[in-house]
N, C-alpha and C. Protein backbone atom coordinates (compact mmCIF):
# COMPACT_ATOMS: atom_id res chain seq x y z
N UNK A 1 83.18 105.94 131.54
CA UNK A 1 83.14 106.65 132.80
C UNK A 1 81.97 106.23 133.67
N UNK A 2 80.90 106.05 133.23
CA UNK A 2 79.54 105.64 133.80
C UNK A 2 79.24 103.95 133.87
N UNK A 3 80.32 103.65 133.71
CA UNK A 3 80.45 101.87 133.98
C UNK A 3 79.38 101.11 133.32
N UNK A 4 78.97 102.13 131.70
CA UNK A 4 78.01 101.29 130.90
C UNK A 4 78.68 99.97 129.83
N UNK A 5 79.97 100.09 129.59
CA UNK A 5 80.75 99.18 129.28
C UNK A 5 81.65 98.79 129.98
N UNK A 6 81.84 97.32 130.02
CA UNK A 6 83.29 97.31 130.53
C UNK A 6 84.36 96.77 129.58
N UNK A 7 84.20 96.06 128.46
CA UNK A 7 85.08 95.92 127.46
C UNK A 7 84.11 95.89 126.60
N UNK A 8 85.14 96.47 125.44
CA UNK A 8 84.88 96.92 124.07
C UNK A 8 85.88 96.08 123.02
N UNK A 9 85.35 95.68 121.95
CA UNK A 9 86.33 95.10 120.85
C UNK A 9 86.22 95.80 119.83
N UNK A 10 86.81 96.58 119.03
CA UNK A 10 86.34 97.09 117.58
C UNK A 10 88.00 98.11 117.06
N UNK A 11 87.59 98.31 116.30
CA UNK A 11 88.39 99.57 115.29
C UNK A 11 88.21 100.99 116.40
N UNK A 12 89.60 100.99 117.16
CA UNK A 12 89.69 102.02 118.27
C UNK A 12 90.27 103.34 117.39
N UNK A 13 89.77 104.66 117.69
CA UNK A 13 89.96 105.61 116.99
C UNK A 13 90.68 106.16 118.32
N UNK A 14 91.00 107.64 118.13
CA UNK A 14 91.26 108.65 119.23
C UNK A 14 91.00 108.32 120.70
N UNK A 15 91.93 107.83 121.77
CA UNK A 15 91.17 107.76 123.06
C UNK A 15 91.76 108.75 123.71
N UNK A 16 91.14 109.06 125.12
CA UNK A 16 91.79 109.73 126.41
C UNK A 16 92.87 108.32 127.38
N UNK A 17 93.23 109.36 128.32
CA UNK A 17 93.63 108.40 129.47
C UNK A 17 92.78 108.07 130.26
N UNK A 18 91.75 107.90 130.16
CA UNK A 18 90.69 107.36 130.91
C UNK A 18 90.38 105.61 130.37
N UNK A 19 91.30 105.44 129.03
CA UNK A 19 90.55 104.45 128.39
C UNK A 19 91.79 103.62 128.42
N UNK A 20 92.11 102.32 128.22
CA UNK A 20 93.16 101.49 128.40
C UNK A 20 92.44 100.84 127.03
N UNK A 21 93.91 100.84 126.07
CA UNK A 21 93.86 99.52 124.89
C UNK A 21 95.12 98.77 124.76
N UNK A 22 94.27 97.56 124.37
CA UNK A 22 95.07 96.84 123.67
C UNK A 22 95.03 96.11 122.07
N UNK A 23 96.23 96.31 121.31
CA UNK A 23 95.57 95.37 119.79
C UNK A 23 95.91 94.21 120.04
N UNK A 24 94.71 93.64 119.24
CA UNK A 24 94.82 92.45 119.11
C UNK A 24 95.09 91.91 117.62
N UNK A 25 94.67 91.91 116.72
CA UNK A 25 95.38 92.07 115.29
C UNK A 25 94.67 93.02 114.35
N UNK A 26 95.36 92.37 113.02
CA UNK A 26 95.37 93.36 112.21
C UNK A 26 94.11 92.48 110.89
N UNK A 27 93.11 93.56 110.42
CA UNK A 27 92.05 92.96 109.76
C UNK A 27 91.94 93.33 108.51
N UNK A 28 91.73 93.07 107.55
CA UNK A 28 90.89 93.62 106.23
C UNK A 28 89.75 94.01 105.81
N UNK A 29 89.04 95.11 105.42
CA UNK A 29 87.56 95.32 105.23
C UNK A 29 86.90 94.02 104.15
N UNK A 30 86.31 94.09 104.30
CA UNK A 30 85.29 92.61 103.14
C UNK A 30 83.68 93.38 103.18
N UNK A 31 83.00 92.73 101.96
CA UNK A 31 81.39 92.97 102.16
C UNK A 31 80.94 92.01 102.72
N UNK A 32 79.46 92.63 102.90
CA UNK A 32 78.78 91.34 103.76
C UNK A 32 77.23 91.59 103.42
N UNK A 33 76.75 90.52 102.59
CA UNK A 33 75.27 91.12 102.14
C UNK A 33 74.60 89.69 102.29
N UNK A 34 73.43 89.98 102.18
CA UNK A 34 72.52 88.30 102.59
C UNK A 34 72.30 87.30 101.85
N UNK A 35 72.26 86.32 101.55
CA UNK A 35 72.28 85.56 100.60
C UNK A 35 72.22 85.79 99.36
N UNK A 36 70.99 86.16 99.09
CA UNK A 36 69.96 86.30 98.36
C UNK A 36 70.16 87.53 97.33
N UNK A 37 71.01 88.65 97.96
CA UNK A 37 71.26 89.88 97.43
C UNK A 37 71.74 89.85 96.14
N UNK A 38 71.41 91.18 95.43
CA UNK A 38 72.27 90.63 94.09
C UNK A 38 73.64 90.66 94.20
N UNK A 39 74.38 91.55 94.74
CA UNK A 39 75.64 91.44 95.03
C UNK A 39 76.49 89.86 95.35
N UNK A 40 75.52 88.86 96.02
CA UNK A 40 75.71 87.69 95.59
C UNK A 40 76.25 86.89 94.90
N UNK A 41 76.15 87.56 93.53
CA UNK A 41 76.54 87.07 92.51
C UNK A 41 77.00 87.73 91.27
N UNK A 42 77.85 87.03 90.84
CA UNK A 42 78.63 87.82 89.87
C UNK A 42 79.94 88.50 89.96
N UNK A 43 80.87 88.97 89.55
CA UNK A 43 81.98 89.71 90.03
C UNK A 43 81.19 91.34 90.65
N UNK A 44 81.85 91.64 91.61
CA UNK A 44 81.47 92.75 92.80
C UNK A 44 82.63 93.51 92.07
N UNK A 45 81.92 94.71 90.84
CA UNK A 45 82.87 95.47 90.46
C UNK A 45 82.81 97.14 91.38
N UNK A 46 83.84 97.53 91.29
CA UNK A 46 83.52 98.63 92.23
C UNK A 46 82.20 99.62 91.94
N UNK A 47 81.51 99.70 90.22
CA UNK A 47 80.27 100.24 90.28
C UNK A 47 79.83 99.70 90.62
N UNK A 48 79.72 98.50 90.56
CA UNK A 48 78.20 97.61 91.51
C UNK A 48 78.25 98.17 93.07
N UNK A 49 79.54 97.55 93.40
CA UNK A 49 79.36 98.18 95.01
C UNK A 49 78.97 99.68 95.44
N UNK A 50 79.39 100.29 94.38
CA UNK A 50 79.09 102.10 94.88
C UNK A 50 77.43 102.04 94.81
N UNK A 51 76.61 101.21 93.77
CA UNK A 51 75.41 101.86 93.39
C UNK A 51 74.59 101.26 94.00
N UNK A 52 75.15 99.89 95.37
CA UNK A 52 74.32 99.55 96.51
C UNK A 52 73.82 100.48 97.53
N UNK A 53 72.93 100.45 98.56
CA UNK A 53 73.14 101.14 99.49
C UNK A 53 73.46 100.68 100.64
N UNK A 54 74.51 101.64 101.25
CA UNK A 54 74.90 100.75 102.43
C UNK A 54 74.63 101.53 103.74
N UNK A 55 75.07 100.51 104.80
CA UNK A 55 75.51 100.77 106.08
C UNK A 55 77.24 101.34 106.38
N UNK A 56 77.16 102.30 106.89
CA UNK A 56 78.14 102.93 107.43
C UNK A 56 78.11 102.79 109.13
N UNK A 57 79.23 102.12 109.12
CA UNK A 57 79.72 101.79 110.80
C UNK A 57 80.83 103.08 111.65
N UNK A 58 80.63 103.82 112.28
CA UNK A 58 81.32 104.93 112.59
C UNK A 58 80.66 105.07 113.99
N UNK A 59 82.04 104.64 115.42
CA UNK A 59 81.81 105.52 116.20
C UNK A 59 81.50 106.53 116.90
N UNK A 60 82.21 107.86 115.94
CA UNK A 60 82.35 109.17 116.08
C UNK A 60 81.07 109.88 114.96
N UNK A 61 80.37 109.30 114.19
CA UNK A 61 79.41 109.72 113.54
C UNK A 61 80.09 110.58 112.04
N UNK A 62 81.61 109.96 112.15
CA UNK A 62 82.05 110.05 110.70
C UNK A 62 80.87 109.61 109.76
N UNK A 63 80.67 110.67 108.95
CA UNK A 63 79.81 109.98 107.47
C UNK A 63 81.29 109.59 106.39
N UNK A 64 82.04 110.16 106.20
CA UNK A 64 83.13 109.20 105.30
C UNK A 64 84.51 108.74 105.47
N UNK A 65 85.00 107.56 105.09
CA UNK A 65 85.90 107.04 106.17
C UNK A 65 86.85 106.52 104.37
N UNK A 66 87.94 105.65 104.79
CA UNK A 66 88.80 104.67 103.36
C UNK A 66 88.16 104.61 102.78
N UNK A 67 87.09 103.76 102.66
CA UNK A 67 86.48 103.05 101.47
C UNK A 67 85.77 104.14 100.99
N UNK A 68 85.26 105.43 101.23
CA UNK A 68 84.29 106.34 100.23
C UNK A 68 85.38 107.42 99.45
N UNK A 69 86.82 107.78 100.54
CA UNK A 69 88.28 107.84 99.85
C UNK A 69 88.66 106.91 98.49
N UNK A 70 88.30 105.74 98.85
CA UNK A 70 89.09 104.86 97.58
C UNK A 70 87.88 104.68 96.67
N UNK A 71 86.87 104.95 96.61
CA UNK A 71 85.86 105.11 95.52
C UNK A 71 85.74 106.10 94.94
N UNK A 72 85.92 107.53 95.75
CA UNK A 72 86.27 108.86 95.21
C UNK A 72 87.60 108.78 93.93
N UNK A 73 88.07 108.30 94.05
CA UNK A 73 89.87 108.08 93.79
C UNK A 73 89.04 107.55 92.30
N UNK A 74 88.57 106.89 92.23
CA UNK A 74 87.69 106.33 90.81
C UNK A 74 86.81 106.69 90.49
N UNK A 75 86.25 108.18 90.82
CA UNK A 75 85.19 108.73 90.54
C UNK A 75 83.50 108.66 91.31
N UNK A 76 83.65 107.67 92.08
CA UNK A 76 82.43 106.85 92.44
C UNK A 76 82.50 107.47 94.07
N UNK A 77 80.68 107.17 94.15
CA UNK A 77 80.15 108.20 95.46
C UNK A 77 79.42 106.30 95.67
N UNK A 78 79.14 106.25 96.76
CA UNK A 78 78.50 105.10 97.40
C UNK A 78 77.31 105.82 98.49
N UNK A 79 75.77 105.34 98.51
CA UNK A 79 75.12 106.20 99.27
C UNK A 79 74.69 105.08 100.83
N UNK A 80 75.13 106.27 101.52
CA UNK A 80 75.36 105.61 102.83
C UNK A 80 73.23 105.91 103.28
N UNK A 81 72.64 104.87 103.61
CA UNK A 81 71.84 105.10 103.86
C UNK A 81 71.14 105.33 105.64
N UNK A 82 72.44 104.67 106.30
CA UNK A 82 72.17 105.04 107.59
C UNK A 82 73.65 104.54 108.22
N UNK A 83 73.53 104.40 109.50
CA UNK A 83 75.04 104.49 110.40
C UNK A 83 75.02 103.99 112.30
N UNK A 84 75.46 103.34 112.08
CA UNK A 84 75.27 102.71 113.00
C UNK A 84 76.65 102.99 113.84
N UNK A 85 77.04 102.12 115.65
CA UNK A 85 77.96 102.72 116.20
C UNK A 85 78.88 101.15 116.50
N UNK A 86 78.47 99.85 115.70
CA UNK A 86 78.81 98.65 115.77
C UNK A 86 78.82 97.73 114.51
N UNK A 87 80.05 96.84 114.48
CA UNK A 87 80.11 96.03 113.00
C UNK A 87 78.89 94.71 113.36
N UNK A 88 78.32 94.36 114.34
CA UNK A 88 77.76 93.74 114.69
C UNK A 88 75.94 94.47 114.10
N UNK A 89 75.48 94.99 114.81
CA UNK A 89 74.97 96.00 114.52
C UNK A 89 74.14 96.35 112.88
N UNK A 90 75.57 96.82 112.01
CA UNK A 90 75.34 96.29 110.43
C UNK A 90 74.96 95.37 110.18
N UNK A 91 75.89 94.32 110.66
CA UNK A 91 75.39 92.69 109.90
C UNK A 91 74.42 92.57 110.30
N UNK A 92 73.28 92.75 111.17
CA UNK A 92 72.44 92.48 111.76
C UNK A 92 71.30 93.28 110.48
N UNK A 93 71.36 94.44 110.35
CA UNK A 93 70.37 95.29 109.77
C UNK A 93 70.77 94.46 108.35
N UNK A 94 72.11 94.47 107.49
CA UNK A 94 72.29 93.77 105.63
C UNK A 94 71.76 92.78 105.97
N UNK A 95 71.75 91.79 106.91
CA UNK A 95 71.52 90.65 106.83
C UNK A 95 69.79 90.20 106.68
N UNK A 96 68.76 90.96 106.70
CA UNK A 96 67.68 90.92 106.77
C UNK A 96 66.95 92.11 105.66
N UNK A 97 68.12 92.84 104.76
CA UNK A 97 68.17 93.64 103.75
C UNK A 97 68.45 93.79 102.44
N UNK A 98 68.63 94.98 101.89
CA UNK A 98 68.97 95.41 100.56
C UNK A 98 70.35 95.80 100.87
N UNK A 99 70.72 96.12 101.71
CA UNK A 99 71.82 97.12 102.73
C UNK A 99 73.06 95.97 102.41
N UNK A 100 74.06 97.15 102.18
CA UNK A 100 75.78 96.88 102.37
C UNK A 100 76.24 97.11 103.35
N UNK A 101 76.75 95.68 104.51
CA UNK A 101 77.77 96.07 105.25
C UNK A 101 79.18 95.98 105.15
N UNK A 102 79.90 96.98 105.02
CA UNK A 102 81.13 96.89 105.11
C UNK A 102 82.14 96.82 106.52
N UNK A 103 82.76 95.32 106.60
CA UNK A 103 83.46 94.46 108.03
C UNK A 103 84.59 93.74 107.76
N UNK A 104 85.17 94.32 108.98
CA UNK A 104 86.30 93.49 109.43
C UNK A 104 86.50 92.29 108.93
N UNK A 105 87.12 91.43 108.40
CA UNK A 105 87.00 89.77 107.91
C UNK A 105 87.23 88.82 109.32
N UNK A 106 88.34 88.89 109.87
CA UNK A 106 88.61 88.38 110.77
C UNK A 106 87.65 88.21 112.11
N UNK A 107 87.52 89.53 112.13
CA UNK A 107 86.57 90.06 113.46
C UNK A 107 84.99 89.95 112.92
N UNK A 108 85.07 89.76 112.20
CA UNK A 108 83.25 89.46 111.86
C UNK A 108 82.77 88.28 111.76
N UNK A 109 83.82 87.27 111.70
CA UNK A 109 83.82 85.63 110.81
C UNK A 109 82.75 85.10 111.47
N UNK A 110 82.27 84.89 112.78
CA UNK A 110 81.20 84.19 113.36
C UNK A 110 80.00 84.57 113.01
N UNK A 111 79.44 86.14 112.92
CA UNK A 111 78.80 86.69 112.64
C UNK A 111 77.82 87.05 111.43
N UNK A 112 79.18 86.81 110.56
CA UNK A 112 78.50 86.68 109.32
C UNK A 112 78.32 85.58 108.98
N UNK A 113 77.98 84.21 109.23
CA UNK A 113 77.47 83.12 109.14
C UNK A 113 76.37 82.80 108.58
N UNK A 114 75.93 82.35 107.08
CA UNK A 114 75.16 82.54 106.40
C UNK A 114 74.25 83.46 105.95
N UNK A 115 75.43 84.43 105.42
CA UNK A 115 75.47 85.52 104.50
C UNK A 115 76.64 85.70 103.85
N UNK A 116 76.46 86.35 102.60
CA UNK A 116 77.66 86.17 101.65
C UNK A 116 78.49 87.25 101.33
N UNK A 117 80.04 87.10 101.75
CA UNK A 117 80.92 88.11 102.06
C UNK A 117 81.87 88.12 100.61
N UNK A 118 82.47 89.34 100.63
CA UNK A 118 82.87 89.14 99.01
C UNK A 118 84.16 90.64 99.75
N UNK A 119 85.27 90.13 98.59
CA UNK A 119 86.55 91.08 99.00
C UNK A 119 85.69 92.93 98.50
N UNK A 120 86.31 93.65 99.18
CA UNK A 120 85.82 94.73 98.74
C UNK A 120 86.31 94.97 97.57
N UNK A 121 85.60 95.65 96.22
CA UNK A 121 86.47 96.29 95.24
C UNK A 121 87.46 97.31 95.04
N UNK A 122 87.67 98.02 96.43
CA UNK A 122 88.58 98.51 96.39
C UNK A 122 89.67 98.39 97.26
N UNK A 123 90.66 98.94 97.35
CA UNK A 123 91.66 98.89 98.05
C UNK A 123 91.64 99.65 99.39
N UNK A 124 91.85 98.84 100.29
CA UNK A 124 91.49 100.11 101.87
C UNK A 124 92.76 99.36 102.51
N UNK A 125 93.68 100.57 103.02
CA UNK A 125 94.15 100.04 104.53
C UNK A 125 93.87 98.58 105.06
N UNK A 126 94.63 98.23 105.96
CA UNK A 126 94.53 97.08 107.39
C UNK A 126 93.74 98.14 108.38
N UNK A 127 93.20 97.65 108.80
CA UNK A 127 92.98 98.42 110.38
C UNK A 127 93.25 97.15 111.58
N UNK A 128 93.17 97.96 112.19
CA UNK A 128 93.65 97.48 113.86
C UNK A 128 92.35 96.67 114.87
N UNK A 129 92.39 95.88 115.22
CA UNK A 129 91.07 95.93 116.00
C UNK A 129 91.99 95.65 117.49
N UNK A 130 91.49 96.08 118.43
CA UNK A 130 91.98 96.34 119.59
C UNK A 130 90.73 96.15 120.67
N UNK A 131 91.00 95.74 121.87
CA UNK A 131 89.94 96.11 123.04
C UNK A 131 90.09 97.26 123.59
N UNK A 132 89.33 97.39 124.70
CA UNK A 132 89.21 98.69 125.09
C UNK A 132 88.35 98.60 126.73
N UNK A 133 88.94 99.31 127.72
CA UNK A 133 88.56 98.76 129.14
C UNK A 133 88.86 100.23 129.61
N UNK A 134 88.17 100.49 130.95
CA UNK A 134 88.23 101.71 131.60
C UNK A 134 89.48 101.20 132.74
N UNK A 135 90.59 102.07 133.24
CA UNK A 135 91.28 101.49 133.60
C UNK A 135 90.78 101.34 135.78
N UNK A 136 89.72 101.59 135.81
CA UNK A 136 89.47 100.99 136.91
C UNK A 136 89.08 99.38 136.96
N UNK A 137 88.72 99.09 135.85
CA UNK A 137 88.73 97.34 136.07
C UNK A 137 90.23 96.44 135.59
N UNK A 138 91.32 97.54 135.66
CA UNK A 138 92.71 96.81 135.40
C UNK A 138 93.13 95.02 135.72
N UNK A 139 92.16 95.51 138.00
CA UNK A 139 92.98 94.49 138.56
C UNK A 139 91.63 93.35 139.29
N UNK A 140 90.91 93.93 138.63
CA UNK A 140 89.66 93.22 138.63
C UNK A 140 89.62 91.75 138.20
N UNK A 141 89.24 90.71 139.13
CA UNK A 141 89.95 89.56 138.13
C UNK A 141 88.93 88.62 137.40
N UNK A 142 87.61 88.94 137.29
CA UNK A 142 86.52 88.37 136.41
C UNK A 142 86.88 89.48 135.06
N UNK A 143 87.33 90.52 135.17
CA UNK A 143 87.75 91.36 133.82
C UNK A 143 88.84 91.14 133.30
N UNK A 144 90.04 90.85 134.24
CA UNK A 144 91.26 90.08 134.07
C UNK A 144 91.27 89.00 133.17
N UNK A 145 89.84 87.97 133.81
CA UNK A 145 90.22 86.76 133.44
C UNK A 145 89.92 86.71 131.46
N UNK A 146 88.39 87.62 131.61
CA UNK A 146 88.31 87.76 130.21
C UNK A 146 88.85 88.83 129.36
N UNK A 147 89.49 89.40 129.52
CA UNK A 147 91.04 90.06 129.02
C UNK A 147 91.35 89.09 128.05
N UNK A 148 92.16 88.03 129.35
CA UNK A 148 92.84 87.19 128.59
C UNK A 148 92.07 86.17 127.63
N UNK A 149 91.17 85.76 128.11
CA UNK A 149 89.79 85.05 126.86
C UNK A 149 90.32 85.68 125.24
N UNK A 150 89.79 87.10 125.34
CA UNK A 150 89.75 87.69 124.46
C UNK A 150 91.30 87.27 123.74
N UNK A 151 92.37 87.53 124.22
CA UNK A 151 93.57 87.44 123.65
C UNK A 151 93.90 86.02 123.08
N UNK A 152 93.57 85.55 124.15
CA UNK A 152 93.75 83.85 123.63
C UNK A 152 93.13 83.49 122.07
N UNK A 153 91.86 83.65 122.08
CA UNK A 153 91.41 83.40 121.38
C UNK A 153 91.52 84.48 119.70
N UNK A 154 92.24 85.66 119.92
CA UNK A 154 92.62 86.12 119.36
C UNK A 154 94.08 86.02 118.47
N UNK A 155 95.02 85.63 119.88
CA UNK A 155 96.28 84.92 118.81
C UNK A 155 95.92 83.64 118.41
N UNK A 156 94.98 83.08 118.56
CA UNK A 156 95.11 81.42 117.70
C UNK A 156 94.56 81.81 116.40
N UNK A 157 93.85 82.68 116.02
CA UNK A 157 93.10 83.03 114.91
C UNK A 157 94.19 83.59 114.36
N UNK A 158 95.53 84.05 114.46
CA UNK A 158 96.37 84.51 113.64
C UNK A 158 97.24 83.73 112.47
């Protein structure tokens, strides 16, 4: 509303009609820890991953989302040590840490660039990653043009 964003890329939850989306595909959660971490190495059994501490990525200031569902489901609690409002964001803080980020595979791939990503141990959903634009920059055509950026470069990655 306050024209502090004008596009958004991420895991779109609940919007109004104020907000215009579109998906762009469909992703898998993965870890993402820094080289060096112990998680690094070895098979990433789901106790190992619960008894890291991680980063929790949540828009809405959800503290538990799939993955603390599908660890529950096996008994296991994972301690979220802080929370951020971007998958970017995380990688930024694990990547210079002790810290677990849990990301998108697809949508993170540039990002996590020398740091070491490993399938999650458990089983979570696909999620959606989608953009997201206020619909006063519909016909705007520097927003237009990277609209389509975004898409382009989104179906070739499929």
């Amino acid at each position: 509303r306050d024209a502090a964003i004008d596009l958004d890329i991420g895991v779109a939850g609940e919007t109004g009609p104020e907000v215009r989306i579109q998906a762009l595909l469909r992703d898998c959660f993965i870890g993402a820890v820094r080289m060096d971490h112990p998680l690094s190495e070895g098979t990433v059994t789901p106790e190992r991953y619960a008894a890291g501490r991680h980063i929790s990525v949540s828009r809405r200031g959800r503290e538990k989302g799939p993955i603390d569902e599908a660890l529950n489901r096996l008994g296991l609690q994972r301690t979220v040590v802080c929370m951020v409002s971007g998958f970017s964001a995380a990688l930024a803080m694990a990547r210079t840490s002790d810290l677990i980020a849990s990301v998108p595979e697809r949508h993170t791939e540039g990002a996590r660039a020398g740091m070491h990503s490993f399938p999650l141990p458990v089983a979570t959903a696909e999620v959606t990653i989608s953009m997201l634009w206020h619909p006063r920059l519909d016909a705007d055509p520097a927003q237009r043009w990277l609209r389509n950026c975004v898409r382009e470069v989104c179906a070739a990655s499929r």
